[in-house]
N, C-alpha and C. Protein backbone atom coordinates (compact mmCIF):
# COMPACT_ATOMS: atom_id res chain seq x y z
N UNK A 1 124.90 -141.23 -148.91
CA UNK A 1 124.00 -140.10 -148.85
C UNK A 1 124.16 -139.42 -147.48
N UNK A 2 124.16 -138.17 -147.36
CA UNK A 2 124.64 -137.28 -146.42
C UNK A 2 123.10 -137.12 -145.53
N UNK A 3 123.04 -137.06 -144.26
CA UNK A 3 122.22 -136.57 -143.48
C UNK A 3 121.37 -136.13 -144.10
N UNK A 4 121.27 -134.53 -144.54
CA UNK A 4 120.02 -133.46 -144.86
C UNK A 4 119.78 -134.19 -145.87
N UNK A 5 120.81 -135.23 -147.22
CA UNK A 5 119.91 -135.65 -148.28
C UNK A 5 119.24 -136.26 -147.82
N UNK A 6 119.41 -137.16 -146.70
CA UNK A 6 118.51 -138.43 -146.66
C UNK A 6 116.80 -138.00 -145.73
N UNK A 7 116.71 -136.70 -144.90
CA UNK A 7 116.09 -135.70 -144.56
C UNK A 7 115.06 -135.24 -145.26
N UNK A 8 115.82 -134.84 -147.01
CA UNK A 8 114.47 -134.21 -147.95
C UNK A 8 114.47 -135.76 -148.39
N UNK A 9 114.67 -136.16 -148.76
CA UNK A 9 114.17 -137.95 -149.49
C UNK A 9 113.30 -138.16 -148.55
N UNK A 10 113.17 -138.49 -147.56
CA UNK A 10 112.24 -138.95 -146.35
C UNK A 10 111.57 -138.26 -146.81
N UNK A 11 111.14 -136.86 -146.22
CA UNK A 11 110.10 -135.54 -146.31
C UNK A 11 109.13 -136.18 -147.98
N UNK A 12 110.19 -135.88 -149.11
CA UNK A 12 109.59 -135.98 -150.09
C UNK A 12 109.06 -137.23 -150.51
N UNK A 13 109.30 -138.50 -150.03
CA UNK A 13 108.31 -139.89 -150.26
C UNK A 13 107.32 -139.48 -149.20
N UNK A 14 107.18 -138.99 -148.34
CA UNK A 14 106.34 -138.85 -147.51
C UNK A 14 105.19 -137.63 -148.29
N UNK A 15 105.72 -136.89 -149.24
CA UNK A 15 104.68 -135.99 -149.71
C UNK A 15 104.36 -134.57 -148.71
N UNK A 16 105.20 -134.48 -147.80
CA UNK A 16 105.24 -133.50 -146.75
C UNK A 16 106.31 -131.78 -147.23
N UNK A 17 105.66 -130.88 -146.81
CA UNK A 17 106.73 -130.02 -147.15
C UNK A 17 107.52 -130.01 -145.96
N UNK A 18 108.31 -128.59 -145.77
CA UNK A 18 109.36 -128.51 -145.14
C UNK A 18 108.56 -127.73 -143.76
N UNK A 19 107.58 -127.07 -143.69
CA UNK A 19 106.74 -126.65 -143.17
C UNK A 19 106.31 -127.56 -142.21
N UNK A 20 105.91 -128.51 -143.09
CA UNK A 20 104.71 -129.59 -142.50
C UNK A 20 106.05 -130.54 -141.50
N UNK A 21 106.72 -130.92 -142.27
CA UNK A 21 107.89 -131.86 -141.15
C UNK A 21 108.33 -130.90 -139.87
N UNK A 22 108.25 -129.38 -139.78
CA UNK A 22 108.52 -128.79 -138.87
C UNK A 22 107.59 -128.67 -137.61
N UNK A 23 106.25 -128.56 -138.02
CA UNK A 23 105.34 -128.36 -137.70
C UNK A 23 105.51 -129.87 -136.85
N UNK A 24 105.40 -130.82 -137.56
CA UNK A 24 105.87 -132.39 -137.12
C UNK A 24 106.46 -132.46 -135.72
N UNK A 25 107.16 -132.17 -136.19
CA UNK A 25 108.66 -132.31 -135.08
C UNK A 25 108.87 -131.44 -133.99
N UNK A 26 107.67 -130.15 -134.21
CA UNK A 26 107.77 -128.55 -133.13
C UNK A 26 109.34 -128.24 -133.34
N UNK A 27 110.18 -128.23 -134.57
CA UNK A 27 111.07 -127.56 -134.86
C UNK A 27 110.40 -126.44 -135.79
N UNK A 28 111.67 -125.74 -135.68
CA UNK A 28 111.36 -124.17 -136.73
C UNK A 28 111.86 -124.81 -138.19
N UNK A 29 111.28 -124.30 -139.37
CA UNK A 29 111.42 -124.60 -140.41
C UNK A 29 112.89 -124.28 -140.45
N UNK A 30 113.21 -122.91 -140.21
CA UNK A 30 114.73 -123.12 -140.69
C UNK A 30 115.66 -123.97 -139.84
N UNK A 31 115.49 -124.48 -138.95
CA UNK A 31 116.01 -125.82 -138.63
C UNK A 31 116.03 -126.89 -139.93
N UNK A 32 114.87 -127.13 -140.44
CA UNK A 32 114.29 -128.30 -141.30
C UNK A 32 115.67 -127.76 -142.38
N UNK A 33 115.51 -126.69 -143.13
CA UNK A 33 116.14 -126.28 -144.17
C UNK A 33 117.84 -126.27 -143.65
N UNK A 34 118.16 -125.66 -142.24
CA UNK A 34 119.63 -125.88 -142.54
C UNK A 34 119.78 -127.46 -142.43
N UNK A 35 119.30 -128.48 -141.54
CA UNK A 35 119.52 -130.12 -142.07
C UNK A 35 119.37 -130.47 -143.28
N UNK A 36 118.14 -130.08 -144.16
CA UNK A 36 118.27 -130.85 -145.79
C UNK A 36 119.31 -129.95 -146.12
N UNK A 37 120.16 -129.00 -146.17
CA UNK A 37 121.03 -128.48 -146.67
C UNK A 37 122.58 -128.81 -146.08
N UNK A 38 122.46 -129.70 -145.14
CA UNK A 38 123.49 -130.15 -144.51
C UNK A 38 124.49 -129.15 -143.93
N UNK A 39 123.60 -127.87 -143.27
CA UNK A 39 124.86 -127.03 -143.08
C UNK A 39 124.88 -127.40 -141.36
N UNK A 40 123.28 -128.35 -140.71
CA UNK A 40 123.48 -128.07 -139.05
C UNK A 40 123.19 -130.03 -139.27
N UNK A 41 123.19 -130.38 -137.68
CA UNK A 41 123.43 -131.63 -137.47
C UNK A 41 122.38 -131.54 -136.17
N UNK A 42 120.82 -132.07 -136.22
CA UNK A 42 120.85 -131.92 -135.01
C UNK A 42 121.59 -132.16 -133.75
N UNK A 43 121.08 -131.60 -132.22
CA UNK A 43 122.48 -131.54 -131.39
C UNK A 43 122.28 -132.50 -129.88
N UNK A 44 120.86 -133.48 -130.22
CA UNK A 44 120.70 -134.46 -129.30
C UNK A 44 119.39 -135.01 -130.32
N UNK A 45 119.44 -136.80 -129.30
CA UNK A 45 118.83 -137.73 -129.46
C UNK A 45 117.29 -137.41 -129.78
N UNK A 46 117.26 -136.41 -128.56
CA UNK A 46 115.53 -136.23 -128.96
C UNK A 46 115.02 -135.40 -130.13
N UNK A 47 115.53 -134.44 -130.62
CA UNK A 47 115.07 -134.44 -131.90
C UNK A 47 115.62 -135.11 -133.40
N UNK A 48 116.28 -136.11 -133.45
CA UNK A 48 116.73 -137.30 -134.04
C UNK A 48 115.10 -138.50 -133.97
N UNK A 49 115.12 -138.23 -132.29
CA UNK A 49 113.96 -139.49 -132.44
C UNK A 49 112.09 -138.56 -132.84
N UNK A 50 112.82 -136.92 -133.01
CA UNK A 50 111.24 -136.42 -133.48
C UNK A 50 111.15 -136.29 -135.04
N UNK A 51 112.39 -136.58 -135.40
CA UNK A 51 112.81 -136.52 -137.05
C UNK A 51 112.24 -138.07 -137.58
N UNK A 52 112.61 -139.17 -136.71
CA UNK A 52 112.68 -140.42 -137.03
C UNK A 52 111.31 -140.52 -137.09
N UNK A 53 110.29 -140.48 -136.33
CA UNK A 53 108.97 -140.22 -135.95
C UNK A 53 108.25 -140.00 -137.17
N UNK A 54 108.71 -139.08 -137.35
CA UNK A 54 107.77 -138.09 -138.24
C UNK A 54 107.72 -138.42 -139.81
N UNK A 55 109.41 -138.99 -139.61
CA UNK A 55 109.42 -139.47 -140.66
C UNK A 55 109.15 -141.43 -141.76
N UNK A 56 109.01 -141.83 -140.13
CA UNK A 56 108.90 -143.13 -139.73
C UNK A 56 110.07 -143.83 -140.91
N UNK A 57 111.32 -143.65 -139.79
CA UNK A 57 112.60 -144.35 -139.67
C UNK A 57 113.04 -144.44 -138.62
N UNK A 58 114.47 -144.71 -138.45
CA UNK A 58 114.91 -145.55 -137.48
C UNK A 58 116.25 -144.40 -137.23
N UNK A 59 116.30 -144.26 -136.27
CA UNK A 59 118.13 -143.48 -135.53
C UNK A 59 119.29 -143.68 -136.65
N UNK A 60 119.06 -144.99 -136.77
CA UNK A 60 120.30 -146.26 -137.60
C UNK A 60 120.03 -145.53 -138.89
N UNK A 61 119.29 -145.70 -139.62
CA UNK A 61 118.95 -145.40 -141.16
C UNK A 61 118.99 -144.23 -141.43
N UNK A 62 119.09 -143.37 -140.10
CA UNK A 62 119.04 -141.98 -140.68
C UNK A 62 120.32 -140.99 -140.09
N UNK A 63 121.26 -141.89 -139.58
CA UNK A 63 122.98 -141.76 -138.98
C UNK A 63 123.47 -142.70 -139.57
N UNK A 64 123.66 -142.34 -140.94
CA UNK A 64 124.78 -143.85 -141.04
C UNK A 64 126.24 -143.50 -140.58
N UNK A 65 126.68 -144.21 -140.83
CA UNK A 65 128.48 -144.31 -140.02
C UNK A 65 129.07 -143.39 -140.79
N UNK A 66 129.03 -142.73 -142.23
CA UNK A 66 129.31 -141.83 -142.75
C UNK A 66 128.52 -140.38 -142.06
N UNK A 67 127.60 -140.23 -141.90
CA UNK A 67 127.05 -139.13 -141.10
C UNK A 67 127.96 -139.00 -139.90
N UNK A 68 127.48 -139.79 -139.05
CA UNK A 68 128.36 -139.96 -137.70
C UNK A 68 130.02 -139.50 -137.87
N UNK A 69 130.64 -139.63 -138.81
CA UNK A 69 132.30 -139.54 -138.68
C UNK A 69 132.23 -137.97 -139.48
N UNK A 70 131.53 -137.31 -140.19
CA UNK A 70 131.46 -136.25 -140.39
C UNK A 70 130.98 -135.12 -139.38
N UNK A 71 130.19 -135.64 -138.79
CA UNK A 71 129.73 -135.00 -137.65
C UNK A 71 130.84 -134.51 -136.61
N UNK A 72 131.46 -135.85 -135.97
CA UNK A 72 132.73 -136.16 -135.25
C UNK A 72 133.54 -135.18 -135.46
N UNK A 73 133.90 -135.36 -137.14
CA UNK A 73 135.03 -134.58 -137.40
C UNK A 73 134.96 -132.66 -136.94
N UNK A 74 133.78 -132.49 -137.33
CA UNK A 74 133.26 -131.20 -137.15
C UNK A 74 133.18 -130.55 -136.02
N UNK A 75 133.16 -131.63 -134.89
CA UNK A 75 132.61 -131.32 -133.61
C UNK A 75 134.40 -130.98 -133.20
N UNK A 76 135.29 -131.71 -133.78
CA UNK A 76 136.87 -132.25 -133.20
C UNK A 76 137.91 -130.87 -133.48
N UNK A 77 137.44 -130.85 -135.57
CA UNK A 77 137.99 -129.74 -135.87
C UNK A 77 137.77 -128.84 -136.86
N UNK A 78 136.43 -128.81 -136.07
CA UNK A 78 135.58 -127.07 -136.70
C UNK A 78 135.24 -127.24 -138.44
N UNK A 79 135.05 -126.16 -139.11
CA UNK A 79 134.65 -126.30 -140.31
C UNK A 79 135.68 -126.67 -141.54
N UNK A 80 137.06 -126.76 -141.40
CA UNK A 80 137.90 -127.49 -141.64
C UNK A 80 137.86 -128.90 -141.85
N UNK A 81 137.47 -129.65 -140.60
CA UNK A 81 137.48 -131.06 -140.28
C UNK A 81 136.10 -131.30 -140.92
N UNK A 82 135.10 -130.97 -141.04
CA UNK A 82 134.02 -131.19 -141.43
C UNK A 82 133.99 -131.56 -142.92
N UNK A 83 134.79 -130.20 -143.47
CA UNK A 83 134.95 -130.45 -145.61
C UNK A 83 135.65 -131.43 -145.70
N UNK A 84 137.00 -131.49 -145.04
CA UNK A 84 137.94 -132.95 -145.25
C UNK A 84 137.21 -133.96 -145.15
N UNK A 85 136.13 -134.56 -143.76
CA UNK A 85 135.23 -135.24 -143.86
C UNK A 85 134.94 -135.41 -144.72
N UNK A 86 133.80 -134.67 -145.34
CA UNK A 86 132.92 -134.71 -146.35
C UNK A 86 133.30 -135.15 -147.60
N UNK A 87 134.72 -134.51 -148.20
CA UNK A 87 135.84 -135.15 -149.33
C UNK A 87 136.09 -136.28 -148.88
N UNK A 88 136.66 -136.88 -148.09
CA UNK A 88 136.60 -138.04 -148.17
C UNK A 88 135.45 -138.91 -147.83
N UNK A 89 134.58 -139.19 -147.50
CA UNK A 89 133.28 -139.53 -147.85
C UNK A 89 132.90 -139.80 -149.31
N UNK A 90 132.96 -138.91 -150.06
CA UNK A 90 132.24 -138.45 -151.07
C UNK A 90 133.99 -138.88 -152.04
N UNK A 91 134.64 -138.85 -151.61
CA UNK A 91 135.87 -139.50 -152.88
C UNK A 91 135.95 -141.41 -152.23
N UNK A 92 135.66 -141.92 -151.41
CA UNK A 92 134.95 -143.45 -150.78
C UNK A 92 134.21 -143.78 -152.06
N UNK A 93 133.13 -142.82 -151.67
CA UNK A 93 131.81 -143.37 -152.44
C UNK A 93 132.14 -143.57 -154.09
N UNK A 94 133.67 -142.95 -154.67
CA UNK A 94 133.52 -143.15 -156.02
C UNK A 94 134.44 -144.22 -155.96
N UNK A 95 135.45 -144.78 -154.66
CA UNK A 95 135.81 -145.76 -154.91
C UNK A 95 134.55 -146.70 -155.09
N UNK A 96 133.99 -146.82 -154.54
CA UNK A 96 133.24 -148.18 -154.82
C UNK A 96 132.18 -148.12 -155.09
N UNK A 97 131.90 -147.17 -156.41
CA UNK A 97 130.89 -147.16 -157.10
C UNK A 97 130.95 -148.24 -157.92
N UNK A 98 132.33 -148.77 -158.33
CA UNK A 98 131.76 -150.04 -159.62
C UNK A 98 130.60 -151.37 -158.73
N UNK A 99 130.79 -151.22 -157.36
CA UNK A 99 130.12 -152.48 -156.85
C UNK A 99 130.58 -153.63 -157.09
N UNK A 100 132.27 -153.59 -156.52
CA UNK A 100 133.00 -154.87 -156.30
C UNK A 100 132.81 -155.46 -155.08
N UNK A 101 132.59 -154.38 -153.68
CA UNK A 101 132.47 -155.07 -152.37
C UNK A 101 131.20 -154.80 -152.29
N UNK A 102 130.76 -156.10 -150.70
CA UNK A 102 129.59 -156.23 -150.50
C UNK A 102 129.45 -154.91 -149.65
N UNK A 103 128.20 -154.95 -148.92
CA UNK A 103 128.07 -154.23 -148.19
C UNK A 103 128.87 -153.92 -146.88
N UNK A 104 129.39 -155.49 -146.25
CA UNK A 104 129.81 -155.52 -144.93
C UNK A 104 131.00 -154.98 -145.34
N UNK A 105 131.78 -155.45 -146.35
CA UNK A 105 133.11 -155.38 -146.56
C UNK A 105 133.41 -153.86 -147.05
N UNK A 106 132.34 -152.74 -147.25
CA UNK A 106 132.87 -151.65 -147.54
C UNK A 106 132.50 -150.67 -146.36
N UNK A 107 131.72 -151.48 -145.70
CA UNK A 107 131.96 -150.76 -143.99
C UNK A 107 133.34 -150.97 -143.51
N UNK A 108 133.81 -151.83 -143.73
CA UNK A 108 135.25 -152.63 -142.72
C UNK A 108 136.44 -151.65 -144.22
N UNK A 109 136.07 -151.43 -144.87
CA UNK A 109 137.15 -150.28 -145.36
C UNK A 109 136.89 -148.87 -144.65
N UNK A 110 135.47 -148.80 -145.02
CA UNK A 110 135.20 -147.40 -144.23
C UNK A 110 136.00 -147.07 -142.78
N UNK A 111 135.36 -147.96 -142.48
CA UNK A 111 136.14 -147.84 -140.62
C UNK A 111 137.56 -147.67 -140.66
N UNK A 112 138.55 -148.68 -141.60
CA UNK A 112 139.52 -148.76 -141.28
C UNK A 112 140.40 -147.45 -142.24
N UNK A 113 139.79 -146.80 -143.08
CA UNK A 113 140.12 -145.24 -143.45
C UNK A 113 140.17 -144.24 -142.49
N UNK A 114 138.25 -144.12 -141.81
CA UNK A 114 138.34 -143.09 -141.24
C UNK A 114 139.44 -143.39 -139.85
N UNK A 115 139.30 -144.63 -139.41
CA UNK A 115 140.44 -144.09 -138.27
C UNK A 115 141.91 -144.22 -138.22
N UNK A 116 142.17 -144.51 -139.72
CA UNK A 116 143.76 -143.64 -140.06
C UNK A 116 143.56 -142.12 -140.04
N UNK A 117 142.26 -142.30 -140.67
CA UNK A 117 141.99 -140.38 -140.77
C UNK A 117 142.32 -139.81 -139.54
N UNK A 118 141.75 -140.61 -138.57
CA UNK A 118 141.63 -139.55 -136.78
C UNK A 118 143.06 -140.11 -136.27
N UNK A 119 143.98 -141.02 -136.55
CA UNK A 119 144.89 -140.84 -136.43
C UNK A 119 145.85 -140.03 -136.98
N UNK A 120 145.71 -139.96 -138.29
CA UNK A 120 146.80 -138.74 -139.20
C UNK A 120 146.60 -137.08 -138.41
N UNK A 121 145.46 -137.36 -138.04
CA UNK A 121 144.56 -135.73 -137.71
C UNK A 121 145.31 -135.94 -136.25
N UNK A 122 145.13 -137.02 -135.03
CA UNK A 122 146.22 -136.60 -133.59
C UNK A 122 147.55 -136.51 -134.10
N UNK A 123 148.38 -137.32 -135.24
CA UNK A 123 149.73 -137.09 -134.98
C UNK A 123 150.04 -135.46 -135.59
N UNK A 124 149.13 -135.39 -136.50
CA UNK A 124 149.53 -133.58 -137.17
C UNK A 124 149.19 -132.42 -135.83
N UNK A 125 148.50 -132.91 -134.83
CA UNK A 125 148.51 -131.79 -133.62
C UNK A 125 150.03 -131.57 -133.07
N UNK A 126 150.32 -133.11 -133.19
CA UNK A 126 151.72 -133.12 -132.60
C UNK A 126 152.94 -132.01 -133.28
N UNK A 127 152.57 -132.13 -134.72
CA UNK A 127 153.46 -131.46 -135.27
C UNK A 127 153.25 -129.40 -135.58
N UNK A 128 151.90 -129.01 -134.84
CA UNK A 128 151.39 -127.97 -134.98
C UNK A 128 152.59 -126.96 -134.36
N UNK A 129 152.71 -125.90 -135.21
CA UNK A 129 153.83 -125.13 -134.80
C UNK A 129 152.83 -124.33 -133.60
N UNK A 130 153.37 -123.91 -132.35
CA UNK A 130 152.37 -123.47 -131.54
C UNK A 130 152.01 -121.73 -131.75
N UNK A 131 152.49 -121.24 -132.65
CA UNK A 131 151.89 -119.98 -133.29
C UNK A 131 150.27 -120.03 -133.36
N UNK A 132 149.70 -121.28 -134.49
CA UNK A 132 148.56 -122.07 -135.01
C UNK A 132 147.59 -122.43 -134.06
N UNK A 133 148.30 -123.06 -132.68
CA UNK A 133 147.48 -123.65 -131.46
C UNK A 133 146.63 -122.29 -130.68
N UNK A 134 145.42 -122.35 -130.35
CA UNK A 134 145.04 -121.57 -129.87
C UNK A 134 144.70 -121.49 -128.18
N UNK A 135 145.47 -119.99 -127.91
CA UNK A 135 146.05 -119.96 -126.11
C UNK A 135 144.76 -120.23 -125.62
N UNK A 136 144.36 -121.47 -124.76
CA UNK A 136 143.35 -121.41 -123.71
C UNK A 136 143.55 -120.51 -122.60
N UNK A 137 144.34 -120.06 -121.77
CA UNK A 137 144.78 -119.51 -120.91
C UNK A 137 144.23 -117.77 -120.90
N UNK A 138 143.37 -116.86 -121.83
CA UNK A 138 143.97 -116.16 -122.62
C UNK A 138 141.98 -116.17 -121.94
C-alpha cells in the first residue's frame, strides 16, 4: 500500500475528514488531498511526525520500505523514476500475492530488486548519449 493509501485508511478508521486531519496537523487541506492521492510526499520529519500524531501511528508504519524507494527514486530521477518505481512496486506485489514467502523473506527480495534497480539506473547514466544529459554549466 502506497503512502496517500495508507493516509486515507488512517483518516477513514479514524472517522475524520480531510479537513479535520488538516486542521490536525496545521497543514492545508490540499496538502492532505495531494498525499491521499499520492501525487506529493511530505518533505521533512516534522510533518510525518504531525501526520503520525494525528493519526496515532508510527514513522515506520506509515514509510514502509516501498514508500521510501519510491520516494528516492523520484527525488534521483524526477517523474520518470517515480512511475518506474511505482510499476515495479505494484508488479512485486503481484509476485507475491499467492503468499508463498514470509514476511522477512519478501523484504530481503524487495531490497535485493530495488538495488539492482539503482544499480541498472547508475550504469544507464553511463551509457546516456550526452545530447539527453542536462548542461549544468548553462
Amino acid at each position: 500500500m502506497l503512502f496517500g493509501d495508507k493516509i486515507k485508511e488512517l483518516r477513514n478508521l479514524a472517522e475524520m475528514s480531510q479537513q479535520e486531519l488538516a486542521n490536525k496537523t496545521g497543514l492545508s487541506l490540499r496538502s492532505i488531498q495531494n498525499y491521499e492521492s499520492n501525487q506529493r510526499y511530505p518533505k521533512d520529519v516534522a510533518i510525518l511526525n504531525k501526520l503520525c500524531i494525528a493519526l496515532s501511528t508510527t514513522i515506520e508504519e506509515l514509510m514502509k520500505e516501498e514508500d521510501n524507494f519510491i520516494q528516492e527514486a523520484a527525488a534521483k530521477y524526477g517523474t520518470r523514476g517515480k512511475k518506474d518505481a511505482k510499476m515495479l512496486v505494484e508488479e512485486l506485489g503481484g509476485l507475491f500475492a499467492g503468499g508463498e514467502l514470509n514476511e522477512a523473506d519478501k523484504d530481503k527480495v524487495f531490497r535485493a530488486i530495488t538495488e539492482m534497480y539503482w544499480k541498472a539506473k547508475d550504469n544507464n547514466k553511463k551509457y546516456t548519449p550526452k545530447k539527453y544529459i542536462e548542461d549544468t554549466d548553462k
